[in-house]
PDB file of N, CA and C in Angstrom:
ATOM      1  N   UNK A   1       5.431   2.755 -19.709  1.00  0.00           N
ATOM      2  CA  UNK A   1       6.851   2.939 -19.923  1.00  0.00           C
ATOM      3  C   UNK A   1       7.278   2.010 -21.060  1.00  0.00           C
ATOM      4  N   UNK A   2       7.881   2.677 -21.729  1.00  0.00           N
ATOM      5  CA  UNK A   2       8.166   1.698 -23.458  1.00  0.00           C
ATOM      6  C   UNK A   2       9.626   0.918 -22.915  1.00  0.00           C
ATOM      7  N   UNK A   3       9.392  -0.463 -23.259  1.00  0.00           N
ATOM      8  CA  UNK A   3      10.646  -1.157 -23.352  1.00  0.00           C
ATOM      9  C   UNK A   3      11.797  -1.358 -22.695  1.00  0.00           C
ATOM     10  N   UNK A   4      13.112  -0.654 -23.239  1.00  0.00           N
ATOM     11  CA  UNK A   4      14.260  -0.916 -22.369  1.00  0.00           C
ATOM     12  C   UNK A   4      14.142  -0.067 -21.008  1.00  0.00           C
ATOM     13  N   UNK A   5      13.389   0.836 -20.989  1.00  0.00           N
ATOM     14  CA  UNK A   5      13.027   1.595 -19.730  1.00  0.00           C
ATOM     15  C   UNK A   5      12.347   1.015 -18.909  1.00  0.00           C
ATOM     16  N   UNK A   6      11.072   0.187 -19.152  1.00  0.00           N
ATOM     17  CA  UNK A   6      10.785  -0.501 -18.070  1.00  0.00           C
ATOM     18  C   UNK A   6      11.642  -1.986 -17.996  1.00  0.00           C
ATOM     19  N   UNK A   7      12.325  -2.217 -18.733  1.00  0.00           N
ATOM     20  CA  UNK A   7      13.536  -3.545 -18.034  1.00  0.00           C
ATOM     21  C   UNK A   7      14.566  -3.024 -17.228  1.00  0.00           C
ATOM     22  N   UNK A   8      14.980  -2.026 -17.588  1.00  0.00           N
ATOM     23  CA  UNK A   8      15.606  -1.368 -16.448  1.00  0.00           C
ATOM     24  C   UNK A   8      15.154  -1.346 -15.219  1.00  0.00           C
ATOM     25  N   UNK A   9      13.910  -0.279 -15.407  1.00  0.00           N
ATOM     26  CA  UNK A   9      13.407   0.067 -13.955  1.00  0.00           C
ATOM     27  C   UNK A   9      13.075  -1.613 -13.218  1.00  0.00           C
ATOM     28  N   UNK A  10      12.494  -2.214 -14.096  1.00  0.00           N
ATOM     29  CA  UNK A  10      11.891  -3.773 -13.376  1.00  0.00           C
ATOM     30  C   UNK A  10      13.555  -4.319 -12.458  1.00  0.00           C
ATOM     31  N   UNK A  11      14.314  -3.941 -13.326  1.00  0.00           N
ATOM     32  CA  UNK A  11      15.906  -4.695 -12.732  1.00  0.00           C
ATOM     33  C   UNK A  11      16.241  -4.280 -11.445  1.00  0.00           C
ATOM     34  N   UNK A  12      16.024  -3.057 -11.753  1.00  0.00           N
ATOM     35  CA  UNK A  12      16.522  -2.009 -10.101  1.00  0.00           C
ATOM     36  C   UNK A  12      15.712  -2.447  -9.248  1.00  0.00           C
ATOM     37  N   UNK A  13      14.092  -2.316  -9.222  1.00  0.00           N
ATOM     38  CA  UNK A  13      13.231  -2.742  -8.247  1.00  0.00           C
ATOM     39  C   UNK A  13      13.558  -4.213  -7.706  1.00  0.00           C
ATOM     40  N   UNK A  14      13.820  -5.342  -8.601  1.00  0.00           N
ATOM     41  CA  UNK A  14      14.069  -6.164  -8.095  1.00  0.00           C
ATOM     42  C   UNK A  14      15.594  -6.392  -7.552  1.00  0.00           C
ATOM     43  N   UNK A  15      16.522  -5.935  -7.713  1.00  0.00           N
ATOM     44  CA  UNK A  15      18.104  -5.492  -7.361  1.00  0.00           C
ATOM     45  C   UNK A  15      17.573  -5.278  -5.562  1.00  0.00           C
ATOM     46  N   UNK A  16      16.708  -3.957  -5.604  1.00  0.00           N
ATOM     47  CA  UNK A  16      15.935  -3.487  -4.252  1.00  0.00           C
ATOM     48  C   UNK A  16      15.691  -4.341  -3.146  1.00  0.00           C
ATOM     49  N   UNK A  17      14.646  -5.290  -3.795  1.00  0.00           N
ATOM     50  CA  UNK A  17      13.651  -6.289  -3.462  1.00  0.00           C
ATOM     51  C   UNK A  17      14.315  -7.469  -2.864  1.00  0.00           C
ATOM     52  N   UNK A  18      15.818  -7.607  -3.809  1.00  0.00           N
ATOM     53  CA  UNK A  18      16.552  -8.853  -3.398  1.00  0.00           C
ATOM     54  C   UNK A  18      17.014  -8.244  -1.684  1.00  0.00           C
ATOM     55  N   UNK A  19      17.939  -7.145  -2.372  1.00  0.00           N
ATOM     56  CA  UNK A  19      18.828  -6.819  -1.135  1.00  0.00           C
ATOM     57  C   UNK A  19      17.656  -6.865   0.471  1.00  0.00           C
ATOM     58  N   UNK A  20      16.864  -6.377   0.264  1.00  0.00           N
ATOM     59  CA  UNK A  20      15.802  -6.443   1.335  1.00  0.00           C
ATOM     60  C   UNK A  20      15.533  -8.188   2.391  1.00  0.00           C
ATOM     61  N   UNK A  21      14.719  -8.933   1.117  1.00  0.00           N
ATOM     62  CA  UNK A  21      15.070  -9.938   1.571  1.00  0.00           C
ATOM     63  C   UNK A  21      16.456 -10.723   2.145  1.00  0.00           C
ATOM     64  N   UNK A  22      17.257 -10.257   1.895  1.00  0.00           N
ATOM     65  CA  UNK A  22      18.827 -11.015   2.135  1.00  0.00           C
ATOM     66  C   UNK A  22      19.051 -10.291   3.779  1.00  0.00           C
ATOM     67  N   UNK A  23      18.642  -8.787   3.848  1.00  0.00           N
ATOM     68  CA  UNK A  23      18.490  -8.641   4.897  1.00  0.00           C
ATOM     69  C   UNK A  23      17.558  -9.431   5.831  1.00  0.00           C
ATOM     70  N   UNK A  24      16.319  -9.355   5.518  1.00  0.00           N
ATOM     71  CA  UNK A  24      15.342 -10.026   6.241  1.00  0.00           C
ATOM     72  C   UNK A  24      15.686 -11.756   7.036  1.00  0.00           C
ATOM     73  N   UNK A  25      16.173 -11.980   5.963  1.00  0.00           N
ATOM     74  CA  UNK A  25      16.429 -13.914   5.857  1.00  0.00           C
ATOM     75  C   UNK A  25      17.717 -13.953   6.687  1.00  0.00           C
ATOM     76  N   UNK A  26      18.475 -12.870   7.172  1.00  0.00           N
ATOM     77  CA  UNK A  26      19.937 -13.312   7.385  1.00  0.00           C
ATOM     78  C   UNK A  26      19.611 -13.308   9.448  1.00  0.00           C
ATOM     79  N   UNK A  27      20.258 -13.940   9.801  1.00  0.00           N
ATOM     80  CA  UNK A  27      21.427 -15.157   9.419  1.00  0.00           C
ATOM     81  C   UNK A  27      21.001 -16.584   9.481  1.00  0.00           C
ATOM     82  N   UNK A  28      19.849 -16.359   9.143  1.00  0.00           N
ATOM     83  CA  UNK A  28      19.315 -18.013   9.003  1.00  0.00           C
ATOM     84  C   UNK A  28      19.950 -18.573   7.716  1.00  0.00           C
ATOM     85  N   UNK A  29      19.553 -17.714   6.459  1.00  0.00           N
ATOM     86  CA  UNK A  29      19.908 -17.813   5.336  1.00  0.00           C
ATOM     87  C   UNK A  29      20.919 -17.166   4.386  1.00  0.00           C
ATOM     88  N   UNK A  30      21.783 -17.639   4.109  1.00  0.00           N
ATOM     89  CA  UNK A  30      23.191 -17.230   3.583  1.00  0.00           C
ATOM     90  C   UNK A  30      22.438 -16.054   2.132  1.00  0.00           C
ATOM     91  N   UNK A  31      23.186 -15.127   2.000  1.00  0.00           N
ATOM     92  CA  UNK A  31      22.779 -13.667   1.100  1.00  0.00           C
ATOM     93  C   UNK A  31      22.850 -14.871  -0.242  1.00  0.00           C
ATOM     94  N   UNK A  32      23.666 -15.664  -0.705  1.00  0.00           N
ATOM     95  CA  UNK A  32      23.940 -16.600  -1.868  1.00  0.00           C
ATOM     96  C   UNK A  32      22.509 -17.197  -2.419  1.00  0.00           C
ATOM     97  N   UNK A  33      21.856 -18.200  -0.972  1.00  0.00           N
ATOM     98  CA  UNK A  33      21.166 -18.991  -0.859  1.00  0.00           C
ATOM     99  C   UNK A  33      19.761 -18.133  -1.498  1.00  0.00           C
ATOM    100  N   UNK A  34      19.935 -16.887  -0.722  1.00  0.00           N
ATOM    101  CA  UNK A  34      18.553 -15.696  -1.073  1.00  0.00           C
ATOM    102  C   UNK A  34      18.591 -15.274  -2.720  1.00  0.00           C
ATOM    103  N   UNK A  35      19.416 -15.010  -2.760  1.00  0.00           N
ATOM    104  CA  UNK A  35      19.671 -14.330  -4.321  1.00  0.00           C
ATOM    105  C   UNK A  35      19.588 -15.382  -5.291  1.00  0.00           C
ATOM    106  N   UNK A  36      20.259 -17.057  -5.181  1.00  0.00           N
ATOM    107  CA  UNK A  36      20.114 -17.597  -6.050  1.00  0.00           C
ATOM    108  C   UNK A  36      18.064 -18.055  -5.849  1.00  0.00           C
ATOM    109  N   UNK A  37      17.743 -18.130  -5.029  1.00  0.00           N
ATOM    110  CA  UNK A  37      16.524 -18.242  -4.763  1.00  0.00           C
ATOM    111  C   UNK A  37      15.577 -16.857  -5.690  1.00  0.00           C
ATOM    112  N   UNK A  38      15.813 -16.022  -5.582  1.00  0.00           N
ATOM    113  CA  UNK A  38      15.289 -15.367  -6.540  1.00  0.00           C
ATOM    114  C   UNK A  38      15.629 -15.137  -7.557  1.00  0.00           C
ATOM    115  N   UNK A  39      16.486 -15.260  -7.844  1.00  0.00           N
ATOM    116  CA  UNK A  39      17.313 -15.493  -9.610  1.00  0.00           C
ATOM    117  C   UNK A  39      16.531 -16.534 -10.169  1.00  0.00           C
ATOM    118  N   UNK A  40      16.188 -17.836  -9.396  1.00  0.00           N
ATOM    119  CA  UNK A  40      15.412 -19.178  -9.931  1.00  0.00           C
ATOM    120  C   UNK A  40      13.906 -18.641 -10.079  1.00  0.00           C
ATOM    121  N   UNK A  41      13.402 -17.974  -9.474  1.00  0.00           N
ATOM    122  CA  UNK A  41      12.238 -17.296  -9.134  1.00  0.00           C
ATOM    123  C   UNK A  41      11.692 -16.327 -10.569  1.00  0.00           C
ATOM    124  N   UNK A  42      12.649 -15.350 -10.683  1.00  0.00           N
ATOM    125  CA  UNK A  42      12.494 -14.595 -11.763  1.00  0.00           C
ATOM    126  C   UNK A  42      12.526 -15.023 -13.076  1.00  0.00           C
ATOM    127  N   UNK A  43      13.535 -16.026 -13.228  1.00  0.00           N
ATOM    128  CA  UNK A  43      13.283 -17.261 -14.118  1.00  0.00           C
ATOM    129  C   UNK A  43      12.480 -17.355 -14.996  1.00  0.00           C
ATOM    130  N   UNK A  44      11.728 -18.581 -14.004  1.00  0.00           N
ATOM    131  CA  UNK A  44      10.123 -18.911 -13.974  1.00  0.00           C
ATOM    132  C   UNK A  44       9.302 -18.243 -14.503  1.00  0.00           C
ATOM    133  N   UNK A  45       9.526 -17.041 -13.633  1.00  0.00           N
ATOM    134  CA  UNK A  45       8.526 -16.204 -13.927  1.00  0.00           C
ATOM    135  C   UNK A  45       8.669 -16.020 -15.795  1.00  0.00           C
ATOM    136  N   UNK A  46       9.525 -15.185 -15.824  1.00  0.00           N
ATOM    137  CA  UNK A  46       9.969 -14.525 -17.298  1.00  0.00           C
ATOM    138  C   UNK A  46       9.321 -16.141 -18.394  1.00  0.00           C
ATOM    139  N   UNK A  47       9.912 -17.055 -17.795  1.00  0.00           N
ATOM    140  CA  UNK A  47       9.423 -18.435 -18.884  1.00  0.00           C
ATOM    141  C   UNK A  47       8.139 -18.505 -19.093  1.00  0.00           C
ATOM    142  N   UNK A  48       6.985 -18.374 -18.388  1.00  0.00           N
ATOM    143  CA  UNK A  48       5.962 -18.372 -17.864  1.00  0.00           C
ATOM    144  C   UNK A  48       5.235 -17.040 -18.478  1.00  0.00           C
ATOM    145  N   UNK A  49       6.135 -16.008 -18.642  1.00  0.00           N
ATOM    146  CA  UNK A  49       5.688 -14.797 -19.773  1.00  0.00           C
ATOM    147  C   UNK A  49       5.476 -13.322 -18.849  1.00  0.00           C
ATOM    148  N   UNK A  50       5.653 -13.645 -17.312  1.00  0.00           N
ATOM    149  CA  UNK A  50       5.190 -12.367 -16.703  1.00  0.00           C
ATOM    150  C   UNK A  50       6.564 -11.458 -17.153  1.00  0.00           C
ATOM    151  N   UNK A  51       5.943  -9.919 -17.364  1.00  0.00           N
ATOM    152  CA  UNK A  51       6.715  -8.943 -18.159  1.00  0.00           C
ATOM    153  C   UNK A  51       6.327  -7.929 -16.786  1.00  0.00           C
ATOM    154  N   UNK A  52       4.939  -7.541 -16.830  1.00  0.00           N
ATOM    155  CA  UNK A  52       4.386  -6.248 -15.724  1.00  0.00           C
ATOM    156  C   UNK A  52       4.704  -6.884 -14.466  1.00  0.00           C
ATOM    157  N   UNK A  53       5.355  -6.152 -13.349  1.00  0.00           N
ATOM    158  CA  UNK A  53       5.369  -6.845 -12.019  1.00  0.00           C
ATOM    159  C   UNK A  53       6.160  -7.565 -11.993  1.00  0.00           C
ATOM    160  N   UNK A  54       7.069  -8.015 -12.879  1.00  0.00           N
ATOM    161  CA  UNK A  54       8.156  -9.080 -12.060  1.00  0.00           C
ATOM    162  C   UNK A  54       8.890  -9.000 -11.080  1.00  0.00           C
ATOM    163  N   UNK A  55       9.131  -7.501 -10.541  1.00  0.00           N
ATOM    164  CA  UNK A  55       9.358  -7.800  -9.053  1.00  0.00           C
ATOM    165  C   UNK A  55       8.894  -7.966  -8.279  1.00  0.00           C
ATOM    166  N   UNK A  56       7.533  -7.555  -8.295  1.00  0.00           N
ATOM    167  CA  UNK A  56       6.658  -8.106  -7.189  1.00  0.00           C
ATOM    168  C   UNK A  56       6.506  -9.652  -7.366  1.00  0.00           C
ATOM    169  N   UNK A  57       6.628 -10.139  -8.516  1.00  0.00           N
ATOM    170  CA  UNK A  57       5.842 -11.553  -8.482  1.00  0.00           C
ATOM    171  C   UNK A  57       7.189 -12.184  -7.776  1.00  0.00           C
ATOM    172  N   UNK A  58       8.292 -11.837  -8.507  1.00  0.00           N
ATOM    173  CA  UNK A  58       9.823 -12.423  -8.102  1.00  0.00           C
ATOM    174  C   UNK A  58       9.840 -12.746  -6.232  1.00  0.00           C
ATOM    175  N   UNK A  59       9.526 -11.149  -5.944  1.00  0.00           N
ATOM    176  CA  UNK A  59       9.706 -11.355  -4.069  1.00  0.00           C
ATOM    177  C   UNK A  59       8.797 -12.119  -3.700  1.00  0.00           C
ATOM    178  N   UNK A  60       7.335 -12.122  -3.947  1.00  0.00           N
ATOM    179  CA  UNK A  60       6.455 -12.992  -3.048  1.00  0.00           C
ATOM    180  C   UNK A  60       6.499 -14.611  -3.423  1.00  0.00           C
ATOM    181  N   UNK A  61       7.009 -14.622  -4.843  1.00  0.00           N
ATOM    182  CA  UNK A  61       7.802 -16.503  -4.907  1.00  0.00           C
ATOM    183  C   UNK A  61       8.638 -16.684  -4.307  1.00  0.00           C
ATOM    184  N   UNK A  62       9.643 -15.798  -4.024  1.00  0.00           N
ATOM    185  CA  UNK A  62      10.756 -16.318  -3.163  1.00  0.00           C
ATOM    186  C   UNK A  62      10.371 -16.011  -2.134  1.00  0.00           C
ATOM    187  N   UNK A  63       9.772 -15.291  -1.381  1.00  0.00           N
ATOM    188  CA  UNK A  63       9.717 -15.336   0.051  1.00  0.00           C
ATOM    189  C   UNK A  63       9.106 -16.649   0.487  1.00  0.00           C
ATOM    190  N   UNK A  64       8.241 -17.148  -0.370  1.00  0.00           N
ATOM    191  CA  UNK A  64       7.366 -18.019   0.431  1.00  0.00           C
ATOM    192  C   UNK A  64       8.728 -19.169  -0.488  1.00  0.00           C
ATOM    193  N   UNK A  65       8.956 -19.552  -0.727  1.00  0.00           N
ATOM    194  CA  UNK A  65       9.930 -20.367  -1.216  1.00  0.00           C
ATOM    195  C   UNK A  65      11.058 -20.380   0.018  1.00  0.00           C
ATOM    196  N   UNK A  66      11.371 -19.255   0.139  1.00  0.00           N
ATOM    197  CA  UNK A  66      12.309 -18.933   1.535  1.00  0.00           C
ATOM    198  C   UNK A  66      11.676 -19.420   2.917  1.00  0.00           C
ATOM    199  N   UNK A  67      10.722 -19.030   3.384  1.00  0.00           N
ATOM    200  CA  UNK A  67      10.406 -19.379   4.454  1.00  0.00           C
ATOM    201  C   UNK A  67       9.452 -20.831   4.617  1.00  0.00           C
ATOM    202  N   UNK A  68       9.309 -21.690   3.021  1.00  0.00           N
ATOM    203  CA  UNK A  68       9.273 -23.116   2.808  1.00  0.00           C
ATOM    204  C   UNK A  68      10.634 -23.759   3.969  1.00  0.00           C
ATOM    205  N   UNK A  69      12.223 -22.849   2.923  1.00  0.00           N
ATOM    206  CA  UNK A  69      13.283 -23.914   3.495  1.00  0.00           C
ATOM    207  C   UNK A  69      13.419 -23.834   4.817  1.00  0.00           C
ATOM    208  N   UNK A  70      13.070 -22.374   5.379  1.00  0.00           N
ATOM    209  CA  UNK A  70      13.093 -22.497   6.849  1.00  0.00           C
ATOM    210  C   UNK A  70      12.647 -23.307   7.948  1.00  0.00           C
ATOM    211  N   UNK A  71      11.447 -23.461   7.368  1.00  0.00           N
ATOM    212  CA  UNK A  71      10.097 -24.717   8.379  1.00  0.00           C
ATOM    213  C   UNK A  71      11.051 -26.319   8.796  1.00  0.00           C
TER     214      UNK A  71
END
């Protein structure tokens, strides 16, 4: 997929990916707490250079990042 089409699609999947987790995490974890948690996540990532998969890489950093603050 060329370019602005796959930043799109990558956006939605992770848009997806968030809302999921926020379900998952709640009500331990405030929907804010989740989202800015993967916003910091995707970040990283992007700094770091990942382009293919950033939603997958995005959810499985934050989940385990998430269920770090829980412990």
């Amino acid at each position: 997929m060329p370019g602005a089409a796959h930043v799109v699609t990558e956006y939605k999947d992770l848009l997806t990916r968030t809302e999921s987790l926020v379900r998952e995490f709640q009500p331990a974890l405030s929907a804010g707490v989740v989202i800015m948690t993967v916003t910091g996540c995707r970040r990283e990532l992007m700094r770091t250079g990942v382009r293919r998969g950033l939603a997958t890489a995005a959810e499985a950093m934050a989940r385990a990042r998430l269920r770090t603050r829980l412990a």
